[in-house]
N, C-alpha and C. Protein backbone atom coordinates (compact mmCIF):
# COMPACT_ATOMS: atom_id res chain seq x y z
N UNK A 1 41.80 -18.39 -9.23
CA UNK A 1 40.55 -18.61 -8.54
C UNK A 1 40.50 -17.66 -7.35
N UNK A 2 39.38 -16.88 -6.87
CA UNK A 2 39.37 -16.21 -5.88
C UNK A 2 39.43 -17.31 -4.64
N UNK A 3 40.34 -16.97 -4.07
CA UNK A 3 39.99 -17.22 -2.66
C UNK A 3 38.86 -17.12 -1.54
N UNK A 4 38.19 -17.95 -1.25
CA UNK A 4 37.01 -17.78 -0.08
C UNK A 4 37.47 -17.64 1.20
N UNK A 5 37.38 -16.62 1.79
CA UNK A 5 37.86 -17.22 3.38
C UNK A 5 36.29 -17.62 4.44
N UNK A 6 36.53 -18.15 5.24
CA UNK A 6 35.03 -18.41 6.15
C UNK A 6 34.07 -17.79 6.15
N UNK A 7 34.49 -16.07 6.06
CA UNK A 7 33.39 -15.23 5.98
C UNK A 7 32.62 -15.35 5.05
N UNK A 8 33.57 -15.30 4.26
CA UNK A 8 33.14 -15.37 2.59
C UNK A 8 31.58 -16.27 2.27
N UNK A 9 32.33 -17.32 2.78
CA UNK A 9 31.46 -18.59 2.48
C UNK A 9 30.36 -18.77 3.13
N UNK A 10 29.96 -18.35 4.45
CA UNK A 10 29.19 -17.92 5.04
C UNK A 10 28.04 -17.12 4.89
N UNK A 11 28.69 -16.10 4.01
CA UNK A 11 27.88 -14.89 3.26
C UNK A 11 27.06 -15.46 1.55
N UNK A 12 27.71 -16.86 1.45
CA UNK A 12 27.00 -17.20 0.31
C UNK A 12 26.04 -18.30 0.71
N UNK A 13 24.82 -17.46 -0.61
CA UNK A 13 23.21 -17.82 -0.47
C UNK A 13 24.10 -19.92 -0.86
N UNK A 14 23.58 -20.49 0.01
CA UNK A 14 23.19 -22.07 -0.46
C UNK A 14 23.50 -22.41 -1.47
N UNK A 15 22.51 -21.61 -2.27
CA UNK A 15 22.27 -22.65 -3.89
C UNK A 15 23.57 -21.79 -4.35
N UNK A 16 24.51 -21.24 -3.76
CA UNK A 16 25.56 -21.29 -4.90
C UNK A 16 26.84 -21.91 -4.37
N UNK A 17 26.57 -23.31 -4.43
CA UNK A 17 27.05 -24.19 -4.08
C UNK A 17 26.78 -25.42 -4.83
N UNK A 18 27.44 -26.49 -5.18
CA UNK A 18 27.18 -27.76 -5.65
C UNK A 18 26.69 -28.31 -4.75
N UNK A 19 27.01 -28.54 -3.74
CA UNK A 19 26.68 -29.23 -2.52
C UNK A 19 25.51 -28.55 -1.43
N UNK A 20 24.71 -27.57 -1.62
CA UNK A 20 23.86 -26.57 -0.96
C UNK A 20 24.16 -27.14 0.47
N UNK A 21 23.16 -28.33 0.84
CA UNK A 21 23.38 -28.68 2.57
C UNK A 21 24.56 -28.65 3.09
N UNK A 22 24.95 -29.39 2.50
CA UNK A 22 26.87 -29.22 3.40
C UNK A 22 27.40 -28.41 2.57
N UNK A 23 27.22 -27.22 2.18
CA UNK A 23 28.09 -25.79 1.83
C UNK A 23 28.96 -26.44 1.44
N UNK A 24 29.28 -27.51 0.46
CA UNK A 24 30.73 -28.04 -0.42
C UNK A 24 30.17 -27.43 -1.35
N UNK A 25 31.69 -26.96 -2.31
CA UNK A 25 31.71 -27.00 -3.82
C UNK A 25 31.52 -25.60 -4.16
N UNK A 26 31.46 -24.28 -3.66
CA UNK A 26 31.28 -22.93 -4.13
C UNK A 26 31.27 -22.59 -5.98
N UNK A 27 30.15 -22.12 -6.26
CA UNK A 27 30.08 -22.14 -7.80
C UNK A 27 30.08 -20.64 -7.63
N UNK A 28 31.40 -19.58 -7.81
CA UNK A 28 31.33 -18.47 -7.79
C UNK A 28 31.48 -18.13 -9.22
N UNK A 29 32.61 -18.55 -9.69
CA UNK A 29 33.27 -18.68 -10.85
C UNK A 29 33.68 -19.79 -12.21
N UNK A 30 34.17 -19.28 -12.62
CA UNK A 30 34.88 -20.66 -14.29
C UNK A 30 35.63 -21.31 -13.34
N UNK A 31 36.75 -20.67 -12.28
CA UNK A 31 37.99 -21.67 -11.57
C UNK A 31 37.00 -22.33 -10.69
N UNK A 32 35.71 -21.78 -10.01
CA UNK A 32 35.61 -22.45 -8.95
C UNK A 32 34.95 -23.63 -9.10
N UNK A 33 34.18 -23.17 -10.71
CA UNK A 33 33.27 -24.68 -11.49
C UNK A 33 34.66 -25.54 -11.75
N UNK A 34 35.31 -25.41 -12.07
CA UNK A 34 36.61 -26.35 -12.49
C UNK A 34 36.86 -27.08 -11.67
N UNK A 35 37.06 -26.41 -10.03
CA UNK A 35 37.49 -27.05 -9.20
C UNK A 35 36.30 -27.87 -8.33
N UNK A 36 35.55 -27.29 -8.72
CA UNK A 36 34.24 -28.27 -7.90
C UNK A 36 33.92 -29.83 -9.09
N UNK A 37 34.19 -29.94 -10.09
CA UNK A 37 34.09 -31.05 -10.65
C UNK A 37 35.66 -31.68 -10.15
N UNK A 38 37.06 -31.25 -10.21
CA UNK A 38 37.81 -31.99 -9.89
C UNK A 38 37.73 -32.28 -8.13
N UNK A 39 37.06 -32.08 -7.02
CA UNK A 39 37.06 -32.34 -6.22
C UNK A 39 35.37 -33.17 -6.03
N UNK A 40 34.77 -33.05 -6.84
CA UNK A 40 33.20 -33.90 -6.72
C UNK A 40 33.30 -35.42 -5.64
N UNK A 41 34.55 -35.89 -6.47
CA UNK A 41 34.07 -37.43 -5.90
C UNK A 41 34.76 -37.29 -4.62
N UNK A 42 35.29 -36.00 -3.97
CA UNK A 42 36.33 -36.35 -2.74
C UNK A 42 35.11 -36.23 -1.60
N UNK A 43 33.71 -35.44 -1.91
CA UNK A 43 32.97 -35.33 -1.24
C UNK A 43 32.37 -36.51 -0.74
N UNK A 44 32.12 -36.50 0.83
CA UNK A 44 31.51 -37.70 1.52
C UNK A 44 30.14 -37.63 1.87
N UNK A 45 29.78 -38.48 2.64
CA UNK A 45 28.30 -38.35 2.72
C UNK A 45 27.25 -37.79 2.29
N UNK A 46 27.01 -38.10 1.01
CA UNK A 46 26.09 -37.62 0.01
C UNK A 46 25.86 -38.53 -0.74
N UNK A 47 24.35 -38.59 -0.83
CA UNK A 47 23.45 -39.67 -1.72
C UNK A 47 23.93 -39.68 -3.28
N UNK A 48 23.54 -40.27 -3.75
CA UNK A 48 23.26 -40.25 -5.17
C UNK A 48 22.59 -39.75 -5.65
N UNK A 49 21.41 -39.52 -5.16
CA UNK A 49 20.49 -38.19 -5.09
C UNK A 49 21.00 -36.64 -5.12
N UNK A 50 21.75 -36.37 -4.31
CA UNK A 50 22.35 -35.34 -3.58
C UNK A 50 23.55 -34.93 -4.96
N UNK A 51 24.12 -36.20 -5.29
CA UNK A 51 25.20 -35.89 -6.56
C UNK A 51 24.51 -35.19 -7.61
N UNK A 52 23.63 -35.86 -8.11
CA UNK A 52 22.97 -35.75 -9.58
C UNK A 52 22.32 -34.52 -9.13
N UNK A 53 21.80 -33.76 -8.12
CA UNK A 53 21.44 -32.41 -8.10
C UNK A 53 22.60 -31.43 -8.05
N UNK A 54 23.48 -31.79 -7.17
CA UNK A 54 24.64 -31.08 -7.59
C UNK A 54 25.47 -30.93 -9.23
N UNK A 55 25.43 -31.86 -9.72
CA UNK A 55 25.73 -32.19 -10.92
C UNK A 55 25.25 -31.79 -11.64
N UNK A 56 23.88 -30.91 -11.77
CA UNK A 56 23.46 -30.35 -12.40
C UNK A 56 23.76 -28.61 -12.13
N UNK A 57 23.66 -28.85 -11.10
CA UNK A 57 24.43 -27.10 -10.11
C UNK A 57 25.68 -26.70 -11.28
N UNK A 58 26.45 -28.07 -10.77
CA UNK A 58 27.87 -27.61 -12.13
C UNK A 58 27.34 -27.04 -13.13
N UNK A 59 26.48 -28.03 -13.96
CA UNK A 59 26.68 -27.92 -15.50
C UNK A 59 25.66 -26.29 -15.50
N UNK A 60 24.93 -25.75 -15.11
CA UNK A 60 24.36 -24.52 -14.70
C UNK A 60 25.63 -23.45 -14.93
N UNK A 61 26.49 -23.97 -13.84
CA UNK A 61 27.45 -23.07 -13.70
C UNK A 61 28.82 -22.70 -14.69
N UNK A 62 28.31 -24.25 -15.13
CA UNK A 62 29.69 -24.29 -15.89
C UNK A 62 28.98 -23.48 -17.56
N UNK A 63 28.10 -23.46 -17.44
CA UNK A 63 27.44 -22.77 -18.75
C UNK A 63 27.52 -21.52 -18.57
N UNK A 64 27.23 -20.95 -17.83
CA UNK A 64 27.05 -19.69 -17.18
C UNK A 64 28.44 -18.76 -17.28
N UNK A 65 29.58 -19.55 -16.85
CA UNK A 65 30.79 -19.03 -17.05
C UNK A 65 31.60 -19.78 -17.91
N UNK A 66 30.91 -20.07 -18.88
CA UNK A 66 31.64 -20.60 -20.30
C UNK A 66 32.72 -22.05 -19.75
N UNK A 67 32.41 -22.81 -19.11
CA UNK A 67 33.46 -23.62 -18.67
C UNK A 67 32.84 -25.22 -19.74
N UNK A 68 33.95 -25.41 -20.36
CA UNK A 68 33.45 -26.67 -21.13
C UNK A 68 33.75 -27.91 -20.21
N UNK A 69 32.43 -28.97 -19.75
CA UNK A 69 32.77 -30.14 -19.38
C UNK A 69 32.49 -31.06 -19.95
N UNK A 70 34.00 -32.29 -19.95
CA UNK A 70 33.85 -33.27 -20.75
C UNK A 70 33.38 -34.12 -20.24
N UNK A 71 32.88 -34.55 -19.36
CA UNK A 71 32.43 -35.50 -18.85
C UNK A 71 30.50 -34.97 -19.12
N UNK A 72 30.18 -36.66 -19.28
CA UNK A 72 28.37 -36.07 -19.54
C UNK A 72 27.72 -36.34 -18.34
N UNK A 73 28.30 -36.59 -17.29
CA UNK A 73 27.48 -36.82 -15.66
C UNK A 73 28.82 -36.91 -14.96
N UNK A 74 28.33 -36.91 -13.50
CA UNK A 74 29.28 -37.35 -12.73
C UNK A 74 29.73 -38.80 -12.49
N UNK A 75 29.30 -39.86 -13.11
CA UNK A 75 29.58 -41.19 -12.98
C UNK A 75 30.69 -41.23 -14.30
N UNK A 76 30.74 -40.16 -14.33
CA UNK A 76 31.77 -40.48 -15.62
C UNK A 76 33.21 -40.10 -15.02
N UNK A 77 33.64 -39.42 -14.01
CA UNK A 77 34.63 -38.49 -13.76
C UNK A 77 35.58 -39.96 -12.93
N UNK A 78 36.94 -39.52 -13.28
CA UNK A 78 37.92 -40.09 -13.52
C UNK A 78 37.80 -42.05 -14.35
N UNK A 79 37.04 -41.54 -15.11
CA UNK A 79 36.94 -42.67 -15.91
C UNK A 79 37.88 -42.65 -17.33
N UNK A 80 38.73 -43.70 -17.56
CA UNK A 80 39.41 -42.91 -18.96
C UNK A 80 38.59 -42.81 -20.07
N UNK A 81 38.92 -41.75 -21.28
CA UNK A 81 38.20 -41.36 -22.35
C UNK A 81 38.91 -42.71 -22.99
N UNK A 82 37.54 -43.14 -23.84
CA UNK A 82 37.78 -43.65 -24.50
C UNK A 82 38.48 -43.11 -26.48
C-alpha cells in the first residue's frame, strides 16, 4: 500500500475518500480499498447516513481497482459467513 504522509492527504480532492468530511478512509488504491473496509467500523462519529455513502465510495472503488468485496453492505462486516 502506498504510504500517505500529511501532505499527501491534504493534497487529496475529498471525494477520494470514504469518509469525505472527516478525510477518513483514502480510496487511492486496491490496498487502500482493502484497508478502508477493514478499518470502516473503527470510524467514530458518523451517521448511518454518512456510512452508507461511504459504503458506496468503497464499492466505486473497489470496482475500479478490481478489489472483490464479500460483504454486500457495511452492516455486514465482521459478521460470520454463513
Amino acid at each position: 500500500m502506498t504510504k500517505l504522509d500529511q501532505s499527501d492527504r491534504e493534497h487529496l480532492d475529498a471525494r477520494q475518500y470514504a469518509f469525505p468530511k472527516q478525510r477518513k478512509e483514502p480510496l487511492e488504491d486496491a490496498d487502500h480499498v482493502r484497508n478502508a473496509v477493514a478499518r470502516f467500523n473503527q470510524v467514530k462519529n458518523v451517521t448511518d447516513a454518512e456510512r452508507d455513502q461511504a459504503w458506496k465510495r468503497i464499492e466505486a472503488a473497489a470496482k475500479k481497482f478490481a478489489v472483490k468485496l464479500e460483504e454486500g453492505g457495511w452492516r455486514e462486516l465482521g459478521k460470520p459467513k454463513s
